[in-house]
Protein backbone atom coordinates (compact mmCIF):
# COMPACT_ATOMS: atom_id res chain seq x y z
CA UNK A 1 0.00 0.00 0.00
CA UNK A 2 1.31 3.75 -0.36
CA UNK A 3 1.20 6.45 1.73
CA UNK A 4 1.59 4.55 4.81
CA UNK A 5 -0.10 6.07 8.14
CA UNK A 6 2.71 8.01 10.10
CA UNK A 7 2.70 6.62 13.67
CA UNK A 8 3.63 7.66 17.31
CA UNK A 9 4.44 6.91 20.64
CA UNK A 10 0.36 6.91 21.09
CA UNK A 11 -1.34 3.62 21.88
CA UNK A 12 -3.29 2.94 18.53
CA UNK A 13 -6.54 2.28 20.79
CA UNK A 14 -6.17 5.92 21.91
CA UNK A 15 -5.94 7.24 18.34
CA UNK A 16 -9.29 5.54 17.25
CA UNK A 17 -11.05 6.44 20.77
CA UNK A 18 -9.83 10.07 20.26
CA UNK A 19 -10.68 10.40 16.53
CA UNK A 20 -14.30 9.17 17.84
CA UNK A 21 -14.25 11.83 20.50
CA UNK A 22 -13.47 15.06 17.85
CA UNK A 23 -16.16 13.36 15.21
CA UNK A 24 -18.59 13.33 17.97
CA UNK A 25 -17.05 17.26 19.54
CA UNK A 26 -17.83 18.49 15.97
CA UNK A 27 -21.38 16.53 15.73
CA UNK A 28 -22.73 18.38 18.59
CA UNK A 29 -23.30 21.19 16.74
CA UNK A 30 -25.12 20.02 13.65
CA UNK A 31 -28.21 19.43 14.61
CA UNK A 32 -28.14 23.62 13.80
CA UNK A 33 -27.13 22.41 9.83
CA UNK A 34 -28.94 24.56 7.24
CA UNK A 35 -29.59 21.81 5.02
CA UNK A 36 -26.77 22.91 2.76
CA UNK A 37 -24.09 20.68 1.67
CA UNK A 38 -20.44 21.48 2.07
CA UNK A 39 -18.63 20.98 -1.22
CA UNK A 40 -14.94 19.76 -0.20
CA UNK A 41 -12.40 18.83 -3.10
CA UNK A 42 -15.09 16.94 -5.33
CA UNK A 43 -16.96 15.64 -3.01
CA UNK A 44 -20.33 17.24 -0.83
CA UNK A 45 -20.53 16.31 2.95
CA UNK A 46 -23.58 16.48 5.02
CA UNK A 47 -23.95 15.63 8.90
CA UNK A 48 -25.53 12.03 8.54
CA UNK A 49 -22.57 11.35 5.58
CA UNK A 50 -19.86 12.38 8.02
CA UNK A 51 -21.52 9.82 10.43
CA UNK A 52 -22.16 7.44 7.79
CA UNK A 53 -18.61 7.51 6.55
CA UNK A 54 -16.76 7.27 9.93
CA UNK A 55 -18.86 4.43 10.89
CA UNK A 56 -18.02 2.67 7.70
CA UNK A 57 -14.50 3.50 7.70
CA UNK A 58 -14.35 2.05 11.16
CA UNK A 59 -16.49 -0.91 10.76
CA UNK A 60 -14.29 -1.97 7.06
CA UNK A 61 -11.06 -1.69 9.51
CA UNK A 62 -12.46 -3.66 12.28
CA UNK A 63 -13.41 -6.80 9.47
CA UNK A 64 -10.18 -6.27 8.04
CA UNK A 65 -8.26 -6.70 11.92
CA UNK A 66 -10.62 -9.27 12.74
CA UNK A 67 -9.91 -11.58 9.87
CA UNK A 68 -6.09 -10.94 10.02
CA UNK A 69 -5.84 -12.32 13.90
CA UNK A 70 -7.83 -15.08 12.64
CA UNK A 71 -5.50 -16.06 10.04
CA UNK A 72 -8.35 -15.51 7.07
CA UNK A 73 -8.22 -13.58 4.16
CA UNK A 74 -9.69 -10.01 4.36
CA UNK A 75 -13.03 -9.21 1.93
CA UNK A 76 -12.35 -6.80 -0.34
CA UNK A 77 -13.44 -3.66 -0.07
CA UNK A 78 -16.63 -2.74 -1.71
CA UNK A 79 -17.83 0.51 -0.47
CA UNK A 80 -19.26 3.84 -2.23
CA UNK A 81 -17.14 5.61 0.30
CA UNK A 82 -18.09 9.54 -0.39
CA UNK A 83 -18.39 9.30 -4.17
CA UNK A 84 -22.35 9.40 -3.50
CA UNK A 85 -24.34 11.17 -1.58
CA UNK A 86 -27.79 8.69 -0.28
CA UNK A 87 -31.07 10.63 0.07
CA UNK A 88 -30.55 9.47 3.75
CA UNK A 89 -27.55 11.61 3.59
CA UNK A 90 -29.42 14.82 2.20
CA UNK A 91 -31.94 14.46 6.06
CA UNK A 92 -31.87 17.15 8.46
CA UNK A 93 -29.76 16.29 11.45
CA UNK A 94 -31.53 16.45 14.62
CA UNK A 95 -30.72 15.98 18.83
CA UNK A 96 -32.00 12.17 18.11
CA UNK A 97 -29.49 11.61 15.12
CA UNK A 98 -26.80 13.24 16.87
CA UNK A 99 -27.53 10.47 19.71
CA UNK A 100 -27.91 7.84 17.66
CA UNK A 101 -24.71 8.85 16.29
CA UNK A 102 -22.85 9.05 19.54
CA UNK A 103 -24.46 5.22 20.57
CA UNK A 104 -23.27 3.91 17.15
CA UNK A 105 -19.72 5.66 16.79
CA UNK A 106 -19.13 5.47 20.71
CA UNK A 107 -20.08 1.65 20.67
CA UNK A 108 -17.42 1.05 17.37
CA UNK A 109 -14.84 2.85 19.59
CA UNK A 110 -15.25 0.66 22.63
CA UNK A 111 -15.12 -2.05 20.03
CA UNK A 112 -11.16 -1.25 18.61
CA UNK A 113 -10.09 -0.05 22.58
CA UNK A 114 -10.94 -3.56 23.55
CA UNK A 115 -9.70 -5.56 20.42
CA UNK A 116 -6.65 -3.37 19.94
CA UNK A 117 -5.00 -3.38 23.52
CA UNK A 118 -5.90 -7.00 23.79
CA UNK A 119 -2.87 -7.49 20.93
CA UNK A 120 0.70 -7.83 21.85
CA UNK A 121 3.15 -5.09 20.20
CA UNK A 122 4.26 -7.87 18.04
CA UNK A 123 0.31 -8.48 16.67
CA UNK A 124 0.00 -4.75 16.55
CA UNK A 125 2.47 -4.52 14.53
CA UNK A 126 3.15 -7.57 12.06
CA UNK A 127 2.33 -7.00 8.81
CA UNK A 128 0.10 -8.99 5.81
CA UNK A 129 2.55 -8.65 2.97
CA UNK A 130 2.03 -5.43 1.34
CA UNK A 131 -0.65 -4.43 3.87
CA UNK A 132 -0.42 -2.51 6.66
CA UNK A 133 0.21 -3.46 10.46
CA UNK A 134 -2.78 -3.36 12.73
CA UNK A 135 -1.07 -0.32 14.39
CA UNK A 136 -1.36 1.29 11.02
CA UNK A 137 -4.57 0.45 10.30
CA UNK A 138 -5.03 2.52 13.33
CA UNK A 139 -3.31 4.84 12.90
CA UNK A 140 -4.90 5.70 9.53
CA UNK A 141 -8.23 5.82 11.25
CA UNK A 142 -7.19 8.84 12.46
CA UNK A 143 -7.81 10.74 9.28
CA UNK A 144 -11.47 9.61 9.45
CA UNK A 145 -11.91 13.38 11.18
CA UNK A 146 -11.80 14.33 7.77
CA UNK A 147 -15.43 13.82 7.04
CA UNK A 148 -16.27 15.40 9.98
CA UNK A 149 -14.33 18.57 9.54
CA UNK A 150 -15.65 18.28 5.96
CA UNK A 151 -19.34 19.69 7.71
CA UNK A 152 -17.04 21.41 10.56
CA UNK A 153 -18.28 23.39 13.63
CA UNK A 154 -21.54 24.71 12.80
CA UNK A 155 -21.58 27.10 15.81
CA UNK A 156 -19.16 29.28 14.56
């Protein structure tokens, strides 16, 4: 793979838990969203794509680290990502999405902190050929703020 994820001296369950923790920061405010798209690069981000795409993001990863300390083969990957925008997407975002949010993205967290500092340094970071370690795969996780920012802080 290219552009491998720079690490640290951070435990990777930290970096997932605290990309969680600034999606969710930034969520709070959107249930004040306008209705109108951002337009970022090529793509257009809303509130419940943000949400949509973290969750994805993190739930691909967490098939992909499952199936590697198994031993089995990882599925390929399959998802739109943010090349379309769902009608679901397009919704207003209300005080019950934004809680249904934090249940879902909150419960995916707990998820990798549990899995992730249940592996040794040496499972963390072993790698699958080409692909990246497990700490990596963290590690790269981290970037998943990018949707998020994508709507940003919408009390400003």
């Amino acid at each position: 793979m290219s552009d491998e994820p720079r690490v640290d001296g951070r435990h990777p369950a930290s970096v997932v838990t605290g990309m969680v923790a600034e999606v969710l920061r930034l969520a709070e405010t959107w249930p004040t969203w306008d209705g109108k798209p951002s337009q970022v690069d090529d793509r257009i981000y809303t509130p419940h794509k943000a949400v949509r795409r973290v969750a994805d993001h993190l739930v691909d990863h967490l098939a992909e680290i499952e199936a590697r300390v198994a031993g089995l083969p990882t599925l390929p990957d399959g998802w739109h990502a943010s090349a379309i925008t769902t009608a679901a997407d397009l919704a207003p975002f209300t005080a019950d999405d934004l809680d249904e949010a934090r249940s879902r993205l909150t419960r995916l967290a707990q998820i990798f902190d549990v899995r992730l500092r249940a592996l040794t340094d040496d499972q963390l970071d072993r790698r699958d050929g080409e692909g990246w370690s497990v700490r990596q795969i963290a590690f790269h996780l981290e970037g998943s703020t990018y949707y998020a920012t994508a709507v940003g802080n919408l009390r400003s």
